[in-house]
N, C-alpha and C. Protein backbone atom coordinates (compact mmCIF):
# COMPACT_ATOMS: atom_id res chain seq x y z
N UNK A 1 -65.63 51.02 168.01
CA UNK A 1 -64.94 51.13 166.74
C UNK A 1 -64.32 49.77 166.41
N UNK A 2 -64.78 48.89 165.25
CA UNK A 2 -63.82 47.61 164.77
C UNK A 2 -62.33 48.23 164.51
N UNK A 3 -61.52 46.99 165.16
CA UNK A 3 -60.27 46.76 164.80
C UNK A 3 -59.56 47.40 163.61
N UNK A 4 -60.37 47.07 162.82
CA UNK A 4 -59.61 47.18 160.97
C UNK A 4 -59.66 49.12 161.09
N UNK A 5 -60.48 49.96 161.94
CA UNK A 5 -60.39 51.21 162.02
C UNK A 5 -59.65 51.72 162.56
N UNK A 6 -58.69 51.25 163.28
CA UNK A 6 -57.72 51.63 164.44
C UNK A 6 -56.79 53.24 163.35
N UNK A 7 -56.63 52.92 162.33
CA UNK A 7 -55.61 54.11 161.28
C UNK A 7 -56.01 55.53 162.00
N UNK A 8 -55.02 55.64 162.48
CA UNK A 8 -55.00 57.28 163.56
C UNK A 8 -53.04 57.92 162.71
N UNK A 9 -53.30 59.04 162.75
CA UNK A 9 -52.31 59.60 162.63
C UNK A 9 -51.29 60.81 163.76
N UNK A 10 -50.22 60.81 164.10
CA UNK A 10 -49.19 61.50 164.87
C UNK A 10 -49.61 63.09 164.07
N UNK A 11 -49.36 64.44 165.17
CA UNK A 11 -49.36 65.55 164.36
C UNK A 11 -48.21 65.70 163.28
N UNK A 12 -46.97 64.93 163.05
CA UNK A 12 -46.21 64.75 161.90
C UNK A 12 -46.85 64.10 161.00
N UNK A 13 -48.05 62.93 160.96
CA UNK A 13 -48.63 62.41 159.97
C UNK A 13 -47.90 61.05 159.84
N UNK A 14 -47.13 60.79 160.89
CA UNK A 14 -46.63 59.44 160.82
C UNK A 14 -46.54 58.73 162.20
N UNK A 15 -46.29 57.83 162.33
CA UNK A 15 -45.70 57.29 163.86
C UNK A 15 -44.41 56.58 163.94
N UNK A 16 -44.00 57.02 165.00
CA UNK A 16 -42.54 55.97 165.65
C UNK A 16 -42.98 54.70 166.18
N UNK A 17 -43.83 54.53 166.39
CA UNK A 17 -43.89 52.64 166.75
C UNK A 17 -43.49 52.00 165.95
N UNK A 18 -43.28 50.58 165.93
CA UNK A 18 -42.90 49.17 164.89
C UNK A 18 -43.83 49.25 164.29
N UNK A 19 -43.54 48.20 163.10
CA UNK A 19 -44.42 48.06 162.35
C UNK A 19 -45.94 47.65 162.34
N UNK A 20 -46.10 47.03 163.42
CA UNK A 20 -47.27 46.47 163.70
C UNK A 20 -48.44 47.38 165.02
N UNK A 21 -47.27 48.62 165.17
CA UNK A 21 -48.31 49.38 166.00
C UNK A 21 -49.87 50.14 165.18
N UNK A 22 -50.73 49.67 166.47
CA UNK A 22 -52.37 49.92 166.28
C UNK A 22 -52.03 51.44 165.52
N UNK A 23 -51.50 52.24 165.55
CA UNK A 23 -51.73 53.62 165.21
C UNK A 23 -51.47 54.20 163.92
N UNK A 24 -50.95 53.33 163.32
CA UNK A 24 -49.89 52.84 161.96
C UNK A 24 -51.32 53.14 160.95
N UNK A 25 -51.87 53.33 159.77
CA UNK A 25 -52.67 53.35 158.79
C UNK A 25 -53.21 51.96 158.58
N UNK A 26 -52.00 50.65 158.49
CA UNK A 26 -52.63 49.49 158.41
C UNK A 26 -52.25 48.78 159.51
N UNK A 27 -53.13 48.73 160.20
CA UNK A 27 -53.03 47.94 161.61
C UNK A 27 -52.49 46.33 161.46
N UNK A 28 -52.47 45.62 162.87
CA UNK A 28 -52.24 43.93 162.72
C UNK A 28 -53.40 43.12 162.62
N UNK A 29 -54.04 43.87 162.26
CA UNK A 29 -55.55 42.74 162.34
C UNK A 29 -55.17 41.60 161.70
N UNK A 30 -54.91 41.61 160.28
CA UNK A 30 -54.29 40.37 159.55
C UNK A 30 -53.17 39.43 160.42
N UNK A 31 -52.52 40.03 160.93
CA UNK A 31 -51.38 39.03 161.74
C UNK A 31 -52.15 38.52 162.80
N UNK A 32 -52.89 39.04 163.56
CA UNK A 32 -53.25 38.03 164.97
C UNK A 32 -54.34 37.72 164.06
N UNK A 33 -55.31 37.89 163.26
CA UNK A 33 -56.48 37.01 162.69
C UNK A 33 -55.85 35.48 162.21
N UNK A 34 -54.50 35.40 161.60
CA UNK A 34 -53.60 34.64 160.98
C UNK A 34 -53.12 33.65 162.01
N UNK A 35 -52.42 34.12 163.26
CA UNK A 35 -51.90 34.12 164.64
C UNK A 35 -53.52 32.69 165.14
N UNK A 36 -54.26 33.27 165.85
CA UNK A 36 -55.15 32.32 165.85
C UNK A 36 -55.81 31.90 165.81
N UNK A 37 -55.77 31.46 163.98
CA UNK A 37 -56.01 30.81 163.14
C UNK A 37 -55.46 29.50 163.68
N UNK A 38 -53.88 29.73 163.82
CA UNK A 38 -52.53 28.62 163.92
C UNK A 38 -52.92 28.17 165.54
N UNK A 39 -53.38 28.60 166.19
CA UNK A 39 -52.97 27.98 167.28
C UNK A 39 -53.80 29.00 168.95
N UNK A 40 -54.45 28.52 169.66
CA UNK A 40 -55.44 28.49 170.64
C UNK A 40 -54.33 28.62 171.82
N UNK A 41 -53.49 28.59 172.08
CA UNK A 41 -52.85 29.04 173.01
C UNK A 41 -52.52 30.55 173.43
N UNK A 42 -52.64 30.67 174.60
CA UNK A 42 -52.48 31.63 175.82
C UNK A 42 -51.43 32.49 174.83
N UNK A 43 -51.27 34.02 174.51
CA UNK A 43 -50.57 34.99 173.84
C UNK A 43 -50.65 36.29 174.67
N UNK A 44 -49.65 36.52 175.01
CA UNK A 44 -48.99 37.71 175.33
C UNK A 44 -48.27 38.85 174.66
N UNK A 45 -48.55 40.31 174.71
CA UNK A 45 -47.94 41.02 173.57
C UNK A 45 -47.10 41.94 174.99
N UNK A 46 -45.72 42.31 174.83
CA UNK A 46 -45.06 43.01 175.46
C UNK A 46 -44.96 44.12 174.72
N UNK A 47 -45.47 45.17 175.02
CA UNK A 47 -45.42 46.93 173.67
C UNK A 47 -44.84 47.18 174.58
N UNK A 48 -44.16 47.83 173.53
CA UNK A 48 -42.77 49.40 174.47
C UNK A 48 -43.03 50.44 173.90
N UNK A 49 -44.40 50.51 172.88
CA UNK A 49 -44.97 51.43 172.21
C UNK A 49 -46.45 52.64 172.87
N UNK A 50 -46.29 53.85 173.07
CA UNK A 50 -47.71 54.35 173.89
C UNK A 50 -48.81 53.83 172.80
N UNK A 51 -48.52 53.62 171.35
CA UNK A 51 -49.32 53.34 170.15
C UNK A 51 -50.57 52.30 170.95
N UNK A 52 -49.55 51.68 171.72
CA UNK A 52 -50.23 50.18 171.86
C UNK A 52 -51.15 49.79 173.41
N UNK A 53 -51.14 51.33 173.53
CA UNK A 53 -52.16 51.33 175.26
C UNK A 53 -53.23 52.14 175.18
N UNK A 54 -54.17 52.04 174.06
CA UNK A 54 -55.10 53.18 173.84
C UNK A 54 -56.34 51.95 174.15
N UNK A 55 -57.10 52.70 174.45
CA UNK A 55 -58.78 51.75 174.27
C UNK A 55 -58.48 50.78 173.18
N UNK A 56 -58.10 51.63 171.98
CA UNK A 56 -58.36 50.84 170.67
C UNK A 56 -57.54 49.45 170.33
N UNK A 57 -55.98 49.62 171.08
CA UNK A 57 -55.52 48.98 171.03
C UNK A 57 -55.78 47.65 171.95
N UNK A 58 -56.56 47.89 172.81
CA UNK A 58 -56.84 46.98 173.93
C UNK A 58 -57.95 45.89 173.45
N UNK A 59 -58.96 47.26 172.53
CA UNK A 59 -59.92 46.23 172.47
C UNK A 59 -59.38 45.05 170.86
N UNK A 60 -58.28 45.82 170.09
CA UNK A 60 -57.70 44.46 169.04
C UNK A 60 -57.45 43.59 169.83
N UNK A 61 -56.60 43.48 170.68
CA UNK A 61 -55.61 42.48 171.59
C UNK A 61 -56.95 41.89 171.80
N UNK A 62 -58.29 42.41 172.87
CA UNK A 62 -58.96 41.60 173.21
C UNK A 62 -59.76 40.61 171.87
N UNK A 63 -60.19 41.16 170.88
CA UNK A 63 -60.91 40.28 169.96
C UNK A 63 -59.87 39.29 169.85
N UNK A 64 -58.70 39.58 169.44
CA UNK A 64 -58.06 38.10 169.07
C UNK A 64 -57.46 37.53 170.51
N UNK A 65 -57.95 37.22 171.80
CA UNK A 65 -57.70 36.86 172.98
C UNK A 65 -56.16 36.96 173.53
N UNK A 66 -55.49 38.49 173.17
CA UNK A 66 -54.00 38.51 173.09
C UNK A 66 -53.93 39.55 174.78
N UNK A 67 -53.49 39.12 175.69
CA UNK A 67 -52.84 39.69 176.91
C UNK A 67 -51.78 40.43 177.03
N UNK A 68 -51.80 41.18 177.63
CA UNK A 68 -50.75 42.35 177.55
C UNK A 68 -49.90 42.08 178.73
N UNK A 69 -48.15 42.15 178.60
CA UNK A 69 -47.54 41.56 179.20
C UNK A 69 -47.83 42.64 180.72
N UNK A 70 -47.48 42.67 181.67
CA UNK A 70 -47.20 43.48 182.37
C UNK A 70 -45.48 43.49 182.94
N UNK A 71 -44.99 44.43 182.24
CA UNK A 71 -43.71 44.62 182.54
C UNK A 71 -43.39 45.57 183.54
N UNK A 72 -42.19 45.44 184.06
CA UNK A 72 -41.04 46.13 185.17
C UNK A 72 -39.64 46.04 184.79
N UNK A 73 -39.38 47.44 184.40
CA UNK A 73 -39.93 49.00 184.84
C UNK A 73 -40.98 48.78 183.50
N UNK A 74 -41.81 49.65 183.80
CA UNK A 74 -42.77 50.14 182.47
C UNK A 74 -42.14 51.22 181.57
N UNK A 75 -42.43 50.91 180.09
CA UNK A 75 -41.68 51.92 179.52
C UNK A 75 -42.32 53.55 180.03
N UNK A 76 -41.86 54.39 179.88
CA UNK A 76 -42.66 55.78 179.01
C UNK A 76 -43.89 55.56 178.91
N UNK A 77 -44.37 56.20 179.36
CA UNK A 77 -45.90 56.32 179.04
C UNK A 77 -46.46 54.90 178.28
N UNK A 78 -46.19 53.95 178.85
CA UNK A 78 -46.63 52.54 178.40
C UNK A 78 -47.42 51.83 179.45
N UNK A 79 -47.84 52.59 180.67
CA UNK A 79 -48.90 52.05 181.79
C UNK A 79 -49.96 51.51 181.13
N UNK A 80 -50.50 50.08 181.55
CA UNK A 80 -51.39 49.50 180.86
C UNK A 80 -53.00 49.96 181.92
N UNK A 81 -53.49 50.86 180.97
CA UNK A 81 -55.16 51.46 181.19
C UNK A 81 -56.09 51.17 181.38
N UNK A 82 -55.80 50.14 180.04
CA UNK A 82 -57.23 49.33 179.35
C UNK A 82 -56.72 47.72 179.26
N UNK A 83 -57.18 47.59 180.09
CA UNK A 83 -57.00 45.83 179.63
C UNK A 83 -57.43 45.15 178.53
N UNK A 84 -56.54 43.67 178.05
CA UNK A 84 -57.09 43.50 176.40
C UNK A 84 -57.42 41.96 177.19
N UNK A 85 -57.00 40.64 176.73
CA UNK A 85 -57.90 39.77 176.76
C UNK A 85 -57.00 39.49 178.54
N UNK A 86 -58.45 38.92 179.41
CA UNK A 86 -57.81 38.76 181.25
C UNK A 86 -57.24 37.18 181.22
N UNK A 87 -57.79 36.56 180.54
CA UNK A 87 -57.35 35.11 180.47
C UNK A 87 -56.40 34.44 180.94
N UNK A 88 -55.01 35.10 180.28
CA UNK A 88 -54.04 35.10 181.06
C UNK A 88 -53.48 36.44 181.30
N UNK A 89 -52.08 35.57 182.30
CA UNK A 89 -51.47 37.29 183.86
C UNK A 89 -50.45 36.50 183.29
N UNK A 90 -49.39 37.59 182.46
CA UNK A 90 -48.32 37.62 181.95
C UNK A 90 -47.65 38.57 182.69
N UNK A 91 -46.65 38.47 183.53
CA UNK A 91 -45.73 39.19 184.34
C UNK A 91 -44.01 39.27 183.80
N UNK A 92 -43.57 40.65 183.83
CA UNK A 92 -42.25 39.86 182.89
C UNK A 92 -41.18 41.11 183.80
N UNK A 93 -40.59 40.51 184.51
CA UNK A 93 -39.50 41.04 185.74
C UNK A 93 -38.27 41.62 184.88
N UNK A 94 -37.93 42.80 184.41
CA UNK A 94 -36.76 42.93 183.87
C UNK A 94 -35.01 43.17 184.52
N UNK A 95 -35.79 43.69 186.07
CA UNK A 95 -34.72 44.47 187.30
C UNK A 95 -34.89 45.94 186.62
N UNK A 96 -34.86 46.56 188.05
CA UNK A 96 -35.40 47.52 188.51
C UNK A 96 -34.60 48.03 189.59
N UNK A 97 -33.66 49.29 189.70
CA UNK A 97 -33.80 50.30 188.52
C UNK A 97 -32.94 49.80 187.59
N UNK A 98 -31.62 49.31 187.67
CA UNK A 98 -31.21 48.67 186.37
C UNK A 98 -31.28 47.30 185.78
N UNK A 99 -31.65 48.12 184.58
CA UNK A 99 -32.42 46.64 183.40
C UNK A 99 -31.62 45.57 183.69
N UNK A 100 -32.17 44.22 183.92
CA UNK A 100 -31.52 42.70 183.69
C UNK A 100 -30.31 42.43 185.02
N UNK A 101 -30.04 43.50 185.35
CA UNK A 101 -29.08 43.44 186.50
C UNK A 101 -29.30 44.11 187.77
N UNK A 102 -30.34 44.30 188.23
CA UNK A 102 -30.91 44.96 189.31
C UNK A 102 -31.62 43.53 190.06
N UNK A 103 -31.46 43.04 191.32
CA UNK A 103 -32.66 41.84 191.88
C UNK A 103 -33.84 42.90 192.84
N UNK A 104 -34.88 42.36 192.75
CA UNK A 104 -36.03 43.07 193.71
C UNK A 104 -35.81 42.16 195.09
N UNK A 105 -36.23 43.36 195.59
CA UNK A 105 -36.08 43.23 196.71
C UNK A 105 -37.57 42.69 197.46
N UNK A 106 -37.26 41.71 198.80
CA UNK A 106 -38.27 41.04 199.71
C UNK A 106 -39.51 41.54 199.37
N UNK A 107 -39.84 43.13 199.56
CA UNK A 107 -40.71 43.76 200.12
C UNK A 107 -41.99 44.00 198.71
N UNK A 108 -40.75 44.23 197.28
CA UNK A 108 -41.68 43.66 195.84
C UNK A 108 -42.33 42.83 195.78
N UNK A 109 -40.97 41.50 196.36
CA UNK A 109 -41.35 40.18 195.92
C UNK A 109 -42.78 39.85 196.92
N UNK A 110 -42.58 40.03 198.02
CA UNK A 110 -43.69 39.82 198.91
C UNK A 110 -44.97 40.84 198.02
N UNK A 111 -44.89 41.62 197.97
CA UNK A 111 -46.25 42.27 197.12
C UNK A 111 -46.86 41.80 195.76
N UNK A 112 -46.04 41.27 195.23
CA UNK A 112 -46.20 40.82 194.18
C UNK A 112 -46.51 39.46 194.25
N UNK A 113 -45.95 38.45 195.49
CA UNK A 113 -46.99 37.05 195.38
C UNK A 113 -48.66 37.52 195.55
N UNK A 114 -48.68 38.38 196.66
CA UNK A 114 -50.02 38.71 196.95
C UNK A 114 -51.20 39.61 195.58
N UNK A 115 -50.56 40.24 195.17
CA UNK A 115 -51.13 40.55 193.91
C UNK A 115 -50.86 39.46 192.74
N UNK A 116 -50.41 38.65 192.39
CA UNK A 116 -50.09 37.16 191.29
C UNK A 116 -51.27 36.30 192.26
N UNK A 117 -51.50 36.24 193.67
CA UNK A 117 -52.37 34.97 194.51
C UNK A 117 -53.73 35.82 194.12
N UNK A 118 -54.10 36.91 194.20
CA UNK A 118 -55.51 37.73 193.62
C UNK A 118 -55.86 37.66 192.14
N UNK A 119 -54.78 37.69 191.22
CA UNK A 119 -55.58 37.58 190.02
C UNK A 119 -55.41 36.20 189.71
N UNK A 120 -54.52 34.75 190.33
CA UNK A 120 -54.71 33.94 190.02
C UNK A 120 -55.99 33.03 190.14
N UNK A 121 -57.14 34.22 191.22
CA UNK A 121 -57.95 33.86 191.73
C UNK A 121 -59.21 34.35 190.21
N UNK A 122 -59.02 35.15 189.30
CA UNK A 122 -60.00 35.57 188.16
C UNK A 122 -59.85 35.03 187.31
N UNK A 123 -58.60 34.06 186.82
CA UNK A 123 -58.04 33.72 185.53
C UNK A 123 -57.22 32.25 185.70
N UNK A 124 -57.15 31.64 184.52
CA UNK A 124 -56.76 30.42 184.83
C UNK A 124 -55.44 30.10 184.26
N UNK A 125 -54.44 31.10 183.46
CA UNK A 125 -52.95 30.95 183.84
C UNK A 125 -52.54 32.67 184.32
N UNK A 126 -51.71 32.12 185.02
CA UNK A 126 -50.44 33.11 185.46
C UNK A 126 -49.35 32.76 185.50
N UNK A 127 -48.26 33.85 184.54
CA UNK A 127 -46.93 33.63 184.54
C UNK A 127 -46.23 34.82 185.21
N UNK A 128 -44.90 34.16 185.32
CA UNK A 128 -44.32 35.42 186.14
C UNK A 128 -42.68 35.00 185.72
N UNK A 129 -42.27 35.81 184.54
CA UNK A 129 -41.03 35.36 184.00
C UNK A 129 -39.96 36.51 184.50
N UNK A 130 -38.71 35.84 184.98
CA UNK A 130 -37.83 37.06 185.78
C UNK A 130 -36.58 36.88 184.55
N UNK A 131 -36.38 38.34 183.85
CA UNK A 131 -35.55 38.46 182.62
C UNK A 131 -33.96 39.00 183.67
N UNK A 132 -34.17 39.84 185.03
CA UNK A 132 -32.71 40.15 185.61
C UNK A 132 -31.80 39.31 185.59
N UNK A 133 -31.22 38.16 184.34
CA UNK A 133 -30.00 37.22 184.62
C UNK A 133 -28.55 38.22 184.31
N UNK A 134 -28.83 39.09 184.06
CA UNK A 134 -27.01 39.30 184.09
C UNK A 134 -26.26 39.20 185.24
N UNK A 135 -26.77 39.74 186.13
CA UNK A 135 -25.87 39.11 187.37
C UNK A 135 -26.39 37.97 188.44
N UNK A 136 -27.26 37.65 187.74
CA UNK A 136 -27.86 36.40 188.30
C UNK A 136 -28.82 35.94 189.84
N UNK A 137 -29.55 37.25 189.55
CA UNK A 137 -30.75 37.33 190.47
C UNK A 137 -32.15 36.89 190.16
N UNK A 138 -32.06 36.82 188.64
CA UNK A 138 -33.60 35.82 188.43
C UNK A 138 -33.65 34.09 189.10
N UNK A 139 -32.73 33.55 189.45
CA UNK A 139 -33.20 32.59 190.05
C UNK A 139 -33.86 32.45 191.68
N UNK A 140 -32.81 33.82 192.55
CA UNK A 140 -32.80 34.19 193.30
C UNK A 140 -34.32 34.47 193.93
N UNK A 141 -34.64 35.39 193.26
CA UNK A 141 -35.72 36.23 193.17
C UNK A 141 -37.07 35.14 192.64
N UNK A 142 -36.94 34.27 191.82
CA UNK A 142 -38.17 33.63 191.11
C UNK A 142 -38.53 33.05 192.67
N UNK A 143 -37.60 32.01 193.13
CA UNK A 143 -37.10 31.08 194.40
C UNK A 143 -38.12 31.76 195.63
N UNK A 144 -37.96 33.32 195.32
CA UNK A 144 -38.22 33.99 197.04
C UNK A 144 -39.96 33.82 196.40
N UNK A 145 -40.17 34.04 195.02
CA UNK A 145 -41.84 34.56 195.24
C UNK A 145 -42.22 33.15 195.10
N UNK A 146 -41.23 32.23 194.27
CA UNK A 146 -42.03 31.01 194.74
C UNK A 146 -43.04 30.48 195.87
N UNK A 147 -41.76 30.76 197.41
CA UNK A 147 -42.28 30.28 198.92
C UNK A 147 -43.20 31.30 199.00
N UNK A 148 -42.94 32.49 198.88
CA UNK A 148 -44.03 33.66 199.49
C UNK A 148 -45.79 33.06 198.40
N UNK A 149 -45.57 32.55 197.37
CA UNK A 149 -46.79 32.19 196.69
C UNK A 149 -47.45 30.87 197.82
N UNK A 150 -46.68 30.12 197.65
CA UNK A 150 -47.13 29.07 198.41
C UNK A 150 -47.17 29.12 199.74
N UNK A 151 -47.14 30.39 200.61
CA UNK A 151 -47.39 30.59 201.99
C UNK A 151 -49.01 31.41 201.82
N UNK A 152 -49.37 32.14 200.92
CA UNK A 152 -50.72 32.23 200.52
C UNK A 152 -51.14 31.83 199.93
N UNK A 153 -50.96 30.47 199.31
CA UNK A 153 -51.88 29.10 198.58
C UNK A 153 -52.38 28.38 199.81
N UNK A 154 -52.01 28.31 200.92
CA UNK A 154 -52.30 27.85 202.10
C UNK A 154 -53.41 28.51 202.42
């Protein structure tokens, strides 16, 4: 199914996503066709929307080469299914269980270099942005997967 078909309707006949969710009547095709137009760089979309984890939505993201963030915690029914463009590994650490103020612990961080050292092995960027600063464990935490990355770059 092309992009521009994505117009699906909720059994109310409307949807709760933002404005730009795939499920909406007029989809974003125009914005990421626009998007890059401007500019060839690596794009990441973070949805907190289920709108935005369907086949359909995966395969828009993929035509216009847009990556889907992989966040922690995942919203609601926001598990990513279908992958959209692999290009880039957008990782985005929020703390876990509480948002921005929770640090992960060794045993994440250690799992998570080893899964970031495997797909850095399919794709040619990977990011891994840690949002937990309220009490000030994203430096903490970036620091630990740093060494654990570079003990399996070896």
């Amino acid at each position: 199914m092309p992009p521009d078909s994505l117009a699906t309707s909720s059994a109310a006949g409307s949807c709760s996503c933002p404005r730009a969710c795939p499920s909406r009547p007029t989809p974003p095709t125009p914005f990421f066709k626009a998007l890059r137009e401007r500019t060839r760089l690596p794009i990441a979309c973070e949805a907190r929307e289920p709108g935005w984890f369907t086949t359909h939505a995966a395969a828009l993201l993929k035509t216009h080469h847009i990556s889907y963030v992989d966040a922690d915690p995942i919203p609601d029914d926001c598990e990513i299914k279908h992958r959209a463009d692999a290009s880039l590994v957008y990782v985005r650490l929020h703390g876990a269980p509480e948002i921005y103020k929770s640090s992960y612990n060794y045993t994440y961080l250690d799992d998570l270099a080893r899964t970031l050292h495997a797909r850095a092995k399919k794709t040619a960027e990977v990011w891994c942005i840690f949002d937990n600063t309220a009490e000030g464990h994203a430096q903490p935490n970036a620091l630990h997967l740093m060494e654990r990355l570079r003990t399996h770059h070896k």
